[in-house]
Structures are given as C-alpha cells and as structure tokens.
PDB file of N, CA and C in Angstrom:
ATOM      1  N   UNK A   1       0.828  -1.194   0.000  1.00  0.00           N
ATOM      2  CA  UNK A   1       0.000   0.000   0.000  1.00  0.00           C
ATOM      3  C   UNK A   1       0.869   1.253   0.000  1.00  0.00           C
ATOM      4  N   UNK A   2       1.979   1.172   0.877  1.00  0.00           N
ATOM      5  CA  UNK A   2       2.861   2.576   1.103  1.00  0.00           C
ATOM      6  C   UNK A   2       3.596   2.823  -0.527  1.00  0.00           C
ATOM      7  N   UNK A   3       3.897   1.571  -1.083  1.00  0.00           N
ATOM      8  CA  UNK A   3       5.054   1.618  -2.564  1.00  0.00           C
ATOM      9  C   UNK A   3       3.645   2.310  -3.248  1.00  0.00           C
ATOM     10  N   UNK A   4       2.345   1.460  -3.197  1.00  0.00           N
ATOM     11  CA  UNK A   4       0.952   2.105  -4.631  1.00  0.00           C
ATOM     12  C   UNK A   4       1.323   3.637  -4.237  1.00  0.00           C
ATOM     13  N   UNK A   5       1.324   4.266  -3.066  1.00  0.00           N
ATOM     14  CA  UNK A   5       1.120   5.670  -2.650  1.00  0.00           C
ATOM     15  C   UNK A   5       2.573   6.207  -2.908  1.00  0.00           C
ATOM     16  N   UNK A   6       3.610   6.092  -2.755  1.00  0.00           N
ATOM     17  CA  UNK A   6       4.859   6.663  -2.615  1.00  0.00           C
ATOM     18  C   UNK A   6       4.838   7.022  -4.319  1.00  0.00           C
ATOM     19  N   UNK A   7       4.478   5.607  -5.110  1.00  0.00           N
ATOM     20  CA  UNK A   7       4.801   5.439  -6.932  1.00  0.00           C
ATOM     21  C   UNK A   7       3.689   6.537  -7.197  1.00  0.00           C
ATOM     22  N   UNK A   8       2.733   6.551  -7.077  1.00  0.00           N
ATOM     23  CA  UNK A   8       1.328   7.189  -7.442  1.00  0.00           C
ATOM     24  C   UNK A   8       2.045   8.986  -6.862  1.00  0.00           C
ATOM     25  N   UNK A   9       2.584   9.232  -5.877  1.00  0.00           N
ATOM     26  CA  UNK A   9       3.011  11.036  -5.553  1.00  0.00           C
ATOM     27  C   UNK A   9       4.001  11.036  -6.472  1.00  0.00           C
ATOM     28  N   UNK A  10       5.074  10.149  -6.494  1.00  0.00           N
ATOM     29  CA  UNK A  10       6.258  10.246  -7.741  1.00  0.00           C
ATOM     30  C   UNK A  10       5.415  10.837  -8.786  1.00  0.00           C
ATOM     31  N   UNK A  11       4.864   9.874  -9.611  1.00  0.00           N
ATOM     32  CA  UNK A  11       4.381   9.624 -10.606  1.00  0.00           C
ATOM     33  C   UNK A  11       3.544  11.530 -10.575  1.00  0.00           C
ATOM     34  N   UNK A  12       2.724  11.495  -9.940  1.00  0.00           N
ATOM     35  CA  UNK A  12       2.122  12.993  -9.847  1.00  0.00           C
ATOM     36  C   UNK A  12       3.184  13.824  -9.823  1.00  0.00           C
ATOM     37  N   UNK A  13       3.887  14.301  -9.191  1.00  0.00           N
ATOM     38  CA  UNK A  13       5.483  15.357  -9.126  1.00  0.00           C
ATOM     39  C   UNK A  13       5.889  15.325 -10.171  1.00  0.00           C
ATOM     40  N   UNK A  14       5.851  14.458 -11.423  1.00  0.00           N
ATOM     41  CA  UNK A  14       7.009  14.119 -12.757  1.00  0.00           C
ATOM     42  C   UNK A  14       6.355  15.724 -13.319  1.00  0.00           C
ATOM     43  N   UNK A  15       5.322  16.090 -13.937  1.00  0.00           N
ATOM     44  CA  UNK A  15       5.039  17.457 -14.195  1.00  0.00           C
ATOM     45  C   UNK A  15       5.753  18.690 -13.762  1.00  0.00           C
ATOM     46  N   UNK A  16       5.464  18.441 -12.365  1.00  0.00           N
ATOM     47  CA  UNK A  16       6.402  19.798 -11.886  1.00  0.00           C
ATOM     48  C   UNK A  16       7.878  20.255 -12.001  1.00  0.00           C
ATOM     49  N   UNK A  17       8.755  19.023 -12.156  1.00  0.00           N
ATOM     50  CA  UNK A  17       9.845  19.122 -13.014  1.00  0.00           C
ATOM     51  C   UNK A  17      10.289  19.648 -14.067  1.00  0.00           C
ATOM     52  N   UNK A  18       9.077  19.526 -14.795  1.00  0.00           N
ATOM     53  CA  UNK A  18       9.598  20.188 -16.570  1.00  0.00           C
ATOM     54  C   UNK A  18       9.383  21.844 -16.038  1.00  0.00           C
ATOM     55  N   UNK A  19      10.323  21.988 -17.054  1.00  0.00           N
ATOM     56  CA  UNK A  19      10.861  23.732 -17.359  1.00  0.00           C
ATOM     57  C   UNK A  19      10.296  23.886 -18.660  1.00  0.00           C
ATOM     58  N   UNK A  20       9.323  24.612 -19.033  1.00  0.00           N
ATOM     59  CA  UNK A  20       9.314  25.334 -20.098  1.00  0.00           C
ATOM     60  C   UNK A  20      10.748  26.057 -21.011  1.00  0.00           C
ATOM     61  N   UNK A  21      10.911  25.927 -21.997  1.00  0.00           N
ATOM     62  CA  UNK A  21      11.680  26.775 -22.721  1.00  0.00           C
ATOM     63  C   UNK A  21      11.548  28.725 -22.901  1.00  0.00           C
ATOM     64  N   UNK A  22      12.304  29.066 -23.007  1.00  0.00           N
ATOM     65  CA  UNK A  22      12.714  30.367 -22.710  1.00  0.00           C
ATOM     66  C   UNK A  22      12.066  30.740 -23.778  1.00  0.00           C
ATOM     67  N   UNK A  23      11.427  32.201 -23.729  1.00  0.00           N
ATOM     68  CA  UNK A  23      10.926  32.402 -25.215  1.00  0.00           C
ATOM     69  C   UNK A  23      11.762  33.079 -25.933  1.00  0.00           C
ATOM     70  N   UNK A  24      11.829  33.453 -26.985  1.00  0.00           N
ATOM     71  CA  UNK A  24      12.388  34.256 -28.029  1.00  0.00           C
ATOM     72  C   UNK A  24      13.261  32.699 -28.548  1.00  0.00           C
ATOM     73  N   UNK A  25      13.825  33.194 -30.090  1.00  0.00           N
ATOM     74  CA  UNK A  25      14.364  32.585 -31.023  1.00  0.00           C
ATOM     75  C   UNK A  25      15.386  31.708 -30.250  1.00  0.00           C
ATOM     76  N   UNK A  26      15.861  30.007 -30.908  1.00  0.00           N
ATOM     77  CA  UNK A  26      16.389  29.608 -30.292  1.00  0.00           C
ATOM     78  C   UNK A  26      17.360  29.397 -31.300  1.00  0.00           C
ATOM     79  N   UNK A  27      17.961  29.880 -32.769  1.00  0.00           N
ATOM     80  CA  UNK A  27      18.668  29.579 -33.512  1.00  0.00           C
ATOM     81  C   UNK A  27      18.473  31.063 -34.408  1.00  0.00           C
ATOM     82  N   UNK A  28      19.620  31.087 -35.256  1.00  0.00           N
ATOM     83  CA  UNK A  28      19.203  32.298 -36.578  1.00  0.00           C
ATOM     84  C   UNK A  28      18.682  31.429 -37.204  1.00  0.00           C
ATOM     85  N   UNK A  29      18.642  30.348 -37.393  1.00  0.00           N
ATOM     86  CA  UNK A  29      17.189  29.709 -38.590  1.00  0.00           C
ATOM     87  C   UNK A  29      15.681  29.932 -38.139  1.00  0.00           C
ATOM     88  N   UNK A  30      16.255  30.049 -36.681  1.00  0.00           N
ATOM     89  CA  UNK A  30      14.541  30.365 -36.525  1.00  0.00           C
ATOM     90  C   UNK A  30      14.213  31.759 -36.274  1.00  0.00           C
ATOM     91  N   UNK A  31      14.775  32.303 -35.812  1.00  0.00           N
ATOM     92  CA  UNK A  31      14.893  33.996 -36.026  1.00  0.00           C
ATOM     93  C   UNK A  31      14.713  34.376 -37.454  1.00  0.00           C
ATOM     94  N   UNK A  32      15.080  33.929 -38.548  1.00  0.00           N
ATOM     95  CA  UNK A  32      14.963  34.192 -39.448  1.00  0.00           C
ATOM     96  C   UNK A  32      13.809  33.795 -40.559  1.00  0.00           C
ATOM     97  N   UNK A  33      13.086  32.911 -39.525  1.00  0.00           N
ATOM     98  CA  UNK A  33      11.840  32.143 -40.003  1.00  0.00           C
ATOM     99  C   UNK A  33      11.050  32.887 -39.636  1.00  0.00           C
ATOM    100  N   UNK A  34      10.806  33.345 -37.948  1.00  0.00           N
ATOM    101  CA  UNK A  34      10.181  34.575 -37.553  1.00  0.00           C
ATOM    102  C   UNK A  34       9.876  35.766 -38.331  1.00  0.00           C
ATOM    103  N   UNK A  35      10.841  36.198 -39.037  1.00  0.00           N
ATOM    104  CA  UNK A  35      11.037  37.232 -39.621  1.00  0.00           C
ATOM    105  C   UNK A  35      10.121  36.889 -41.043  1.00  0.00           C
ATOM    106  N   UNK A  36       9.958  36.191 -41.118  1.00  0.00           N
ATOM    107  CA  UNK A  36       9.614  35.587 -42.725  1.00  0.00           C
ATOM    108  C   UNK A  36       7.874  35.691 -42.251  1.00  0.00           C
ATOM    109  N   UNK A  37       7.683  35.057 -41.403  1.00  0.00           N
ATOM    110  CA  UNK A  37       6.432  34.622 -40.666  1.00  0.00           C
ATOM    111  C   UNK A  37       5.518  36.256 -40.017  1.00  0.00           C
ATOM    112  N   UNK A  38       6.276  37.453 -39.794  1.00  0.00           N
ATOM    113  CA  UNK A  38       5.931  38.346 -39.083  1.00  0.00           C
ATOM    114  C   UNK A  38       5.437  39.243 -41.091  1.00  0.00           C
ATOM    115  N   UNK A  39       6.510  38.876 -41.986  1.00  0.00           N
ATOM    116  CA  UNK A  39       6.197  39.968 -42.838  1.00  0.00           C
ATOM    117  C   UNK A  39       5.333  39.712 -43.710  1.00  0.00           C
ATOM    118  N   UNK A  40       4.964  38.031 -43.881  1.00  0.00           N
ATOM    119  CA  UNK A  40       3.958  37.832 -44.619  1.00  0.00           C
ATOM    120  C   UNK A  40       2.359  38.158 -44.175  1.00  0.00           C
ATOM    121  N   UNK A  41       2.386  37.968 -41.979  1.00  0.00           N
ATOM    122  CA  UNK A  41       1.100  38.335 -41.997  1.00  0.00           C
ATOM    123  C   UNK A  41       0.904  39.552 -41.435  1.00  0.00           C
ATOM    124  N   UNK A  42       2.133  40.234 -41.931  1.00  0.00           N
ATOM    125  CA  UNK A  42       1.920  42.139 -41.690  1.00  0.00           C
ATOM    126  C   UNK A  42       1.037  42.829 -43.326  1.00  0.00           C
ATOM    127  N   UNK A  43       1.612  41.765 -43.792  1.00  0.00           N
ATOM    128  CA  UNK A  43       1.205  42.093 -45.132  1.00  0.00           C
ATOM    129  C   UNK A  43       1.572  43.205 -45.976  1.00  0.00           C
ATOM    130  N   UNK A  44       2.870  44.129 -45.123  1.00  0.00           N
ATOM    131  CA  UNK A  44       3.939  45.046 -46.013  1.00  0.00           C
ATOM    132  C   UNK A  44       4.525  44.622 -47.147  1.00  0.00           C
ATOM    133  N   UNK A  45       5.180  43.505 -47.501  1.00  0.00           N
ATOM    134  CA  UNK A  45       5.924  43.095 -48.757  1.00  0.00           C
ATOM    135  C   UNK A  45       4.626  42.630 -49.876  1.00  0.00           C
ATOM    136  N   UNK A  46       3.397  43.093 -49.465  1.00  0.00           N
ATOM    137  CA  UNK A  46       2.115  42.587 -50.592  1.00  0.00           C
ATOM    138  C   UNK A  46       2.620  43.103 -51.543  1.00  0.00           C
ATOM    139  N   UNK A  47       2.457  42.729 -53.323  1.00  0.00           N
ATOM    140  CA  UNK A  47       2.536  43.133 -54.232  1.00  0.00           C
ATOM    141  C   UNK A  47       1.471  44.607 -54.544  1.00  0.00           C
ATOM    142  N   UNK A  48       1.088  45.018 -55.154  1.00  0.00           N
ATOM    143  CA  UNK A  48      -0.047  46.308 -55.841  1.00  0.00           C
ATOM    144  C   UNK A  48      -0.805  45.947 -56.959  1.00  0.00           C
ATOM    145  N   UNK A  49      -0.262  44.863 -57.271  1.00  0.00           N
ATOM    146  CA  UNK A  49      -1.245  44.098 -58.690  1.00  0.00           C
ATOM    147  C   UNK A  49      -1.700  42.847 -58.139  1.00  0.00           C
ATOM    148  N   UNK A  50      -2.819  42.404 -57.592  1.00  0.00           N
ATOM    149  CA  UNK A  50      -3.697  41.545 -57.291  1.00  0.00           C
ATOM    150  C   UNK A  50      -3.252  40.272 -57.989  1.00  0.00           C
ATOM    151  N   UNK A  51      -2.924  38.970 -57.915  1.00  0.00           N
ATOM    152  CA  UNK A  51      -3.177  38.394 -58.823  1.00  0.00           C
ATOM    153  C   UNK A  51      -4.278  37.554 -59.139  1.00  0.00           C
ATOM    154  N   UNK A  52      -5.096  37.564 -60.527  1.00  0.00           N
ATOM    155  CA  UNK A  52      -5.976  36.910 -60.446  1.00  0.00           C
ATOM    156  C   UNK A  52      -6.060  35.699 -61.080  1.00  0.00           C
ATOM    157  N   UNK A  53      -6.940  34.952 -61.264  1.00  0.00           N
ATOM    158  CA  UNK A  53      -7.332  33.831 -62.239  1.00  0.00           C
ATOM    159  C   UNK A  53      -8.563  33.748 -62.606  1.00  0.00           C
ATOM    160  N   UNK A  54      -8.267  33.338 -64.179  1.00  0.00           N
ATOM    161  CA  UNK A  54      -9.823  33.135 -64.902  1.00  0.00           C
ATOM    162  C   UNK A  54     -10.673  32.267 -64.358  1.00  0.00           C
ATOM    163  N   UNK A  55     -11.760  31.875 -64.931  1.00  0.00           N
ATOM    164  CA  UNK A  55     -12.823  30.872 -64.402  1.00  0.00           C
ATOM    165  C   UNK A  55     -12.255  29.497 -65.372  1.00  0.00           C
ATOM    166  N   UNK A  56     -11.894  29.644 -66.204  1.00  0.00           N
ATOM    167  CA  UNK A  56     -11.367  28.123 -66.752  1.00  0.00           C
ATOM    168  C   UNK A  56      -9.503  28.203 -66.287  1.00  0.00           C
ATOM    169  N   UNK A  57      -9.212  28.980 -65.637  1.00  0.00           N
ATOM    170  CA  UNK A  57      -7.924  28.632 -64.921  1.00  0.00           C
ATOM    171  C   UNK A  57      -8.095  27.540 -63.402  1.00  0.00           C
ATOM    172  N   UNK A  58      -8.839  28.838 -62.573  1.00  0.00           N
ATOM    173  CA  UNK A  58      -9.516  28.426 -61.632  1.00  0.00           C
ATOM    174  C   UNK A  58     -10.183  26.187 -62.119  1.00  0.00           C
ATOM    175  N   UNK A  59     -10.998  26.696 -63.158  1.00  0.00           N
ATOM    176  CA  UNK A  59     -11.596  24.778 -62.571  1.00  0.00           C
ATOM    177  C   UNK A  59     -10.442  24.140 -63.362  1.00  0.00           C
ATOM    178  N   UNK A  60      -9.521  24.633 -64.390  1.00  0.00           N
ATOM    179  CA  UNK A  60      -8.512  23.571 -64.752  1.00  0.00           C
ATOM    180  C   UNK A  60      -7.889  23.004 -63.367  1.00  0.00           C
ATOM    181  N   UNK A  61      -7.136  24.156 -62.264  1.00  0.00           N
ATOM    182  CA  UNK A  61      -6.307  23.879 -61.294  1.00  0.00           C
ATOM    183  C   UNK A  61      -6.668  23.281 -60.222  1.00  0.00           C
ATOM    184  N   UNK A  62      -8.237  23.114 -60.665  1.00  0.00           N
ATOM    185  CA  UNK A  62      -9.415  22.291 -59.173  1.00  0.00           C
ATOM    186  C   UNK A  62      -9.114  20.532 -59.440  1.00  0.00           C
ATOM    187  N   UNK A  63      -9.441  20.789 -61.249  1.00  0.00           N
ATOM    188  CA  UNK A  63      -9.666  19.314 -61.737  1.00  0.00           C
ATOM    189  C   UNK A  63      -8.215  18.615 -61.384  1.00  0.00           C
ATOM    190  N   UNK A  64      -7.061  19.832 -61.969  1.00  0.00           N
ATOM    191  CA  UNK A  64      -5.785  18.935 -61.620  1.00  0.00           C
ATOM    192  C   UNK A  64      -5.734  18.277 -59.888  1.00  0.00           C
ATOM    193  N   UNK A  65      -6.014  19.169 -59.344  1.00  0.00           N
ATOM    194  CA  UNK A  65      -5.773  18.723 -57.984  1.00  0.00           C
ATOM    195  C   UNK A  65      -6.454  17.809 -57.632  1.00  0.00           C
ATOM    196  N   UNK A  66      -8.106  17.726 -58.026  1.00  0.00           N
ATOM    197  CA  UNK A  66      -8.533  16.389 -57.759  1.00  0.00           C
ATOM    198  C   UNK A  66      -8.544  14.914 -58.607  1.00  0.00           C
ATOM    199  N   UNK A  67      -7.581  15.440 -59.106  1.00  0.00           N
ATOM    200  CA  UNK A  67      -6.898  13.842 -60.120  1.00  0.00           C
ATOM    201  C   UNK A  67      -5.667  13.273 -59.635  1.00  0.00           C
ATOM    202  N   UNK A  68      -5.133  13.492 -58.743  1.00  0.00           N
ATOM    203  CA  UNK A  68      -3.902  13.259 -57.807  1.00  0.00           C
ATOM    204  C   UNK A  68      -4.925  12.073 -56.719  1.00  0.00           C
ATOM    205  N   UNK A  69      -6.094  12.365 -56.807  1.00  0.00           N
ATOM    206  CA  UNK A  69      -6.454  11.162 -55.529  1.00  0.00           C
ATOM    207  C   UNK A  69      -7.354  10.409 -56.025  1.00  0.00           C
ATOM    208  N   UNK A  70      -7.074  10.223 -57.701  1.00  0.00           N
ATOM    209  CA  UNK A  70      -7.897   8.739 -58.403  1.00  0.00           C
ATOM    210  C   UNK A  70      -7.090   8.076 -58.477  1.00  0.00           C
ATOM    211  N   UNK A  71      -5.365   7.890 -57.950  1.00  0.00           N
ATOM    212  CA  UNK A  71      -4.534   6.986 -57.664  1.00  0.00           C
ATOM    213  C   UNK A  71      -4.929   6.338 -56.308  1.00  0.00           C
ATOM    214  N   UNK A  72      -4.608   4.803 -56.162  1.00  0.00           N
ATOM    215  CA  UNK A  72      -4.606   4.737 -54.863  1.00  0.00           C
ATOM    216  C   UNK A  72      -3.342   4.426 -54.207  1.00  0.00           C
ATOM    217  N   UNK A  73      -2.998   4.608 -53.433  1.00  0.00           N
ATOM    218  CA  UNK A  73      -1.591   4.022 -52.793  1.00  0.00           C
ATOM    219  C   UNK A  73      -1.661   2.903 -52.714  1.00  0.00           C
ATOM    220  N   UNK A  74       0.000   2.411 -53.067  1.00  0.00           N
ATOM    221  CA  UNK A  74       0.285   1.230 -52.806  1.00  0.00           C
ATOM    222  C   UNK A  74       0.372   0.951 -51.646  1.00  0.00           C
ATOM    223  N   UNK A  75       0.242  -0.817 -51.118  1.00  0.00           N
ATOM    224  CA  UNK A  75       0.778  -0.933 -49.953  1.00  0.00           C
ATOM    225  C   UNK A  75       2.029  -0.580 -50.255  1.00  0.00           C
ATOM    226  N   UNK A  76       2.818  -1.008 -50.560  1.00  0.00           N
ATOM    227  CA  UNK A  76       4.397  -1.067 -50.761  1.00  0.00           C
ATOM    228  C   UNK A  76       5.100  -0.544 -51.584  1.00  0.00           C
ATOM    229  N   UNK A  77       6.416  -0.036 -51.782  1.00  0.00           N
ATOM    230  CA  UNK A  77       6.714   0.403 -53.267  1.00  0.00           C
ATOM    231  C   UNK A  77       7.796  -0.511 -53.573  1.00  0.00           C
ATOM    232  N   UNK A  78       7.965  -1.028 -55.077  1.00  0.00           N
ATOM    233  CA  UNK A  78       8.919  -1.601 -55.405  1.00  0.00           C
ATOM    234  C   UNK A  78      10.047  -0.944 -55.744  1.00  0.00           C
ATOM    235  N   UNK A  79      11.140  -0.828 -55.206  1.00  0.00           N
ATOM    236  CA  UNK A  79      12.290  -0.208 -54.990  1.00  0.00           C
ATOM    237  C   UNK A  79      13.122  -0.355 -57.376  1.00  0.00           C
ATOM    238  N   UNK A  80      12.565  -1.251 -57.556  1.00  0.00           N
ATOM    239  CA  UNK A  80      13.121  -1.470 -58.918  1.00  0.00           C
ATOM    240  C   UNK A  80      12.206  -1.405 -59.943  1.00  0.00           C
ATOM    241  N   UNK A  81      11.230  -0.438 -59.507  1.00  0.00           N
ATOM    242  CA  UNK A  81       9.831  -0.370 -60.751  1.00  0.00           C
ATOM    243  C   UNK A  81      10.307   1.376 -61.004  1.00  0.00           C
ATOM    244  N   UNK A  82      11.205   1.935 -60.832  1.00  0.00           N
ATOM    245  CA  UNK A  82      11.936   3.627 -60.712  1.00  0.00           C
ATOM    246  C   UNK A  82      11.994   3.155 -62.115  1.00  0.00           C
ATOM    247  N   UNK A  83      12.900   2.652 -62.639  1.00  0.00           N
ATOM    248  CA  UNK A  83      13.595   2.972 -63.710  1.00  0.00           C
ATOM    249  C   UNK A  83      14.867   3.225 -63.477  1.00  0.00           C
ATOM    250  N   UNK A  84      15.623   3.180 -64.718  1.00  0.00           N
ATOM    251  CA  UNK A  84      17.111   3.738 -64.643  1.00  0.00           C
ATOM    252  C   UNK A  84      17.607   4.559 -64.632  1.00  0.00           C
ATOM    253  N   UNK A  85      18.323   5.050 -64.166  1.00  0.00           N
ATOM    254  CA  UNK A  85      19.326   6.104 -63.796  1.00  0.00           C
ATOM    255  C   UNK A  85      21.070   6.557 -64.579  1.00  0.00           C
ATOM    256  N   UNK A  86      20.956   7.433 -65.577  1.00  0.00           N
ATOM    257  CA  UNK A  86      22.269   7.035 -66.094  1.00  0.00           C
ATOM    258  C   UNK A  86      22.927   8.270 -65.054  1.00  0.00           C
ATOM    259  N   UNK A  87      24.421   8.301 -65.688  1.00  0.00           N
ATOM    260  CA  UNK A  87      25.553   9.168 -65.003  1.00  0.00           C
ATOM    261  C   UNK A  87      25.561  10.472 -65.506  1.00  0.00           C
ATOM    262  N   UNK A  88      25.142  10.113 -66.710  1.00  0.00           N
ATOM    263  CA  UNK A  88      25.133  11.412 -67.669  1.00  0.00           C
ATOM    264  C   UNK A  88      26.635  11.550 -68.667  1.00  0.00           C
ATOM    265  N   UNK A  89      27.334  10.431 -68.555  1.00  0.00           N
ATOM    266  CA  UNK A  89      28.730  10.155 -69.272  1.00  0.00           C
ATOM    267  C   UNK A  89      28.292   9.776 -70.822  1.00  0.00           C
TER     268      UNK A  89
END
C-alpha cells in the first residue's frame, strides 16, 4: 500500500519538473523564419497588382488537384519499378 502511494506522488510530481523553454528565437534559422512569418502576416511586402485567375484557370487547377487522388496508394513500393538512372557520361 505505502510503494501504490509513494509510486502514485512520484508519478504525480514528474510534471512539476519540466521547465518550459525560454521564449524568443532559439537559432538564426529560426529567427529568421520569424522574420519571414511576421512579414507575410503584416502584409507590407504585398505586391499592388492583385493576382488573379480566370474561371477556366480556376476549374482547370481544381480538376488537376482532384486527379492526384484517383490513384490509390500502394501498400508497398517496389524499390526497382523507378527505372534507370544514367551518369550522364
């Protein structure tokens, strides 16, 4: 009974241990992702010419996209159904 109770307060305490991470950037890749991430939804670097699309652009780029999932996945892939590969020599 004392080990169920001693394991069971352990077990509860494991939470209070963790430390959150510090905020702000933890790399220049990610500082620099930030930066990428802050200007797209400031929306300063927007272009001034809208871009648009026609109505037969628009359903061409619908139809393409929904013809990508009249394949079905394989279970498996055969590693030698690629094809060949030259060197370029």
């Amino acid at each position: 009974m004392k080990l169920t109770t001693v394991g069971c307060l352990v077990l509860l305490g494991l939470p209070l241990s963790a430390v959150a991470i510090e905020s702000g950037p933890a790399s220049a890749q990610q500082q620099e992702t930030e930066g990428w991430l802050v200007l797209q939804s400031s929306n300063q670097a927007a272009s001034a010419t809208p871009q648009t699309a026609t109505a037969t652009e628009r359903e061409l780029a619908l139809q393409r996209w929904l013809k990508k999932y009249s394949y079905s996945i394989p279970d498996f892939y055969d590693q030698d159904s690629a094809g060949e590969m030259s060197s370029g020599n």
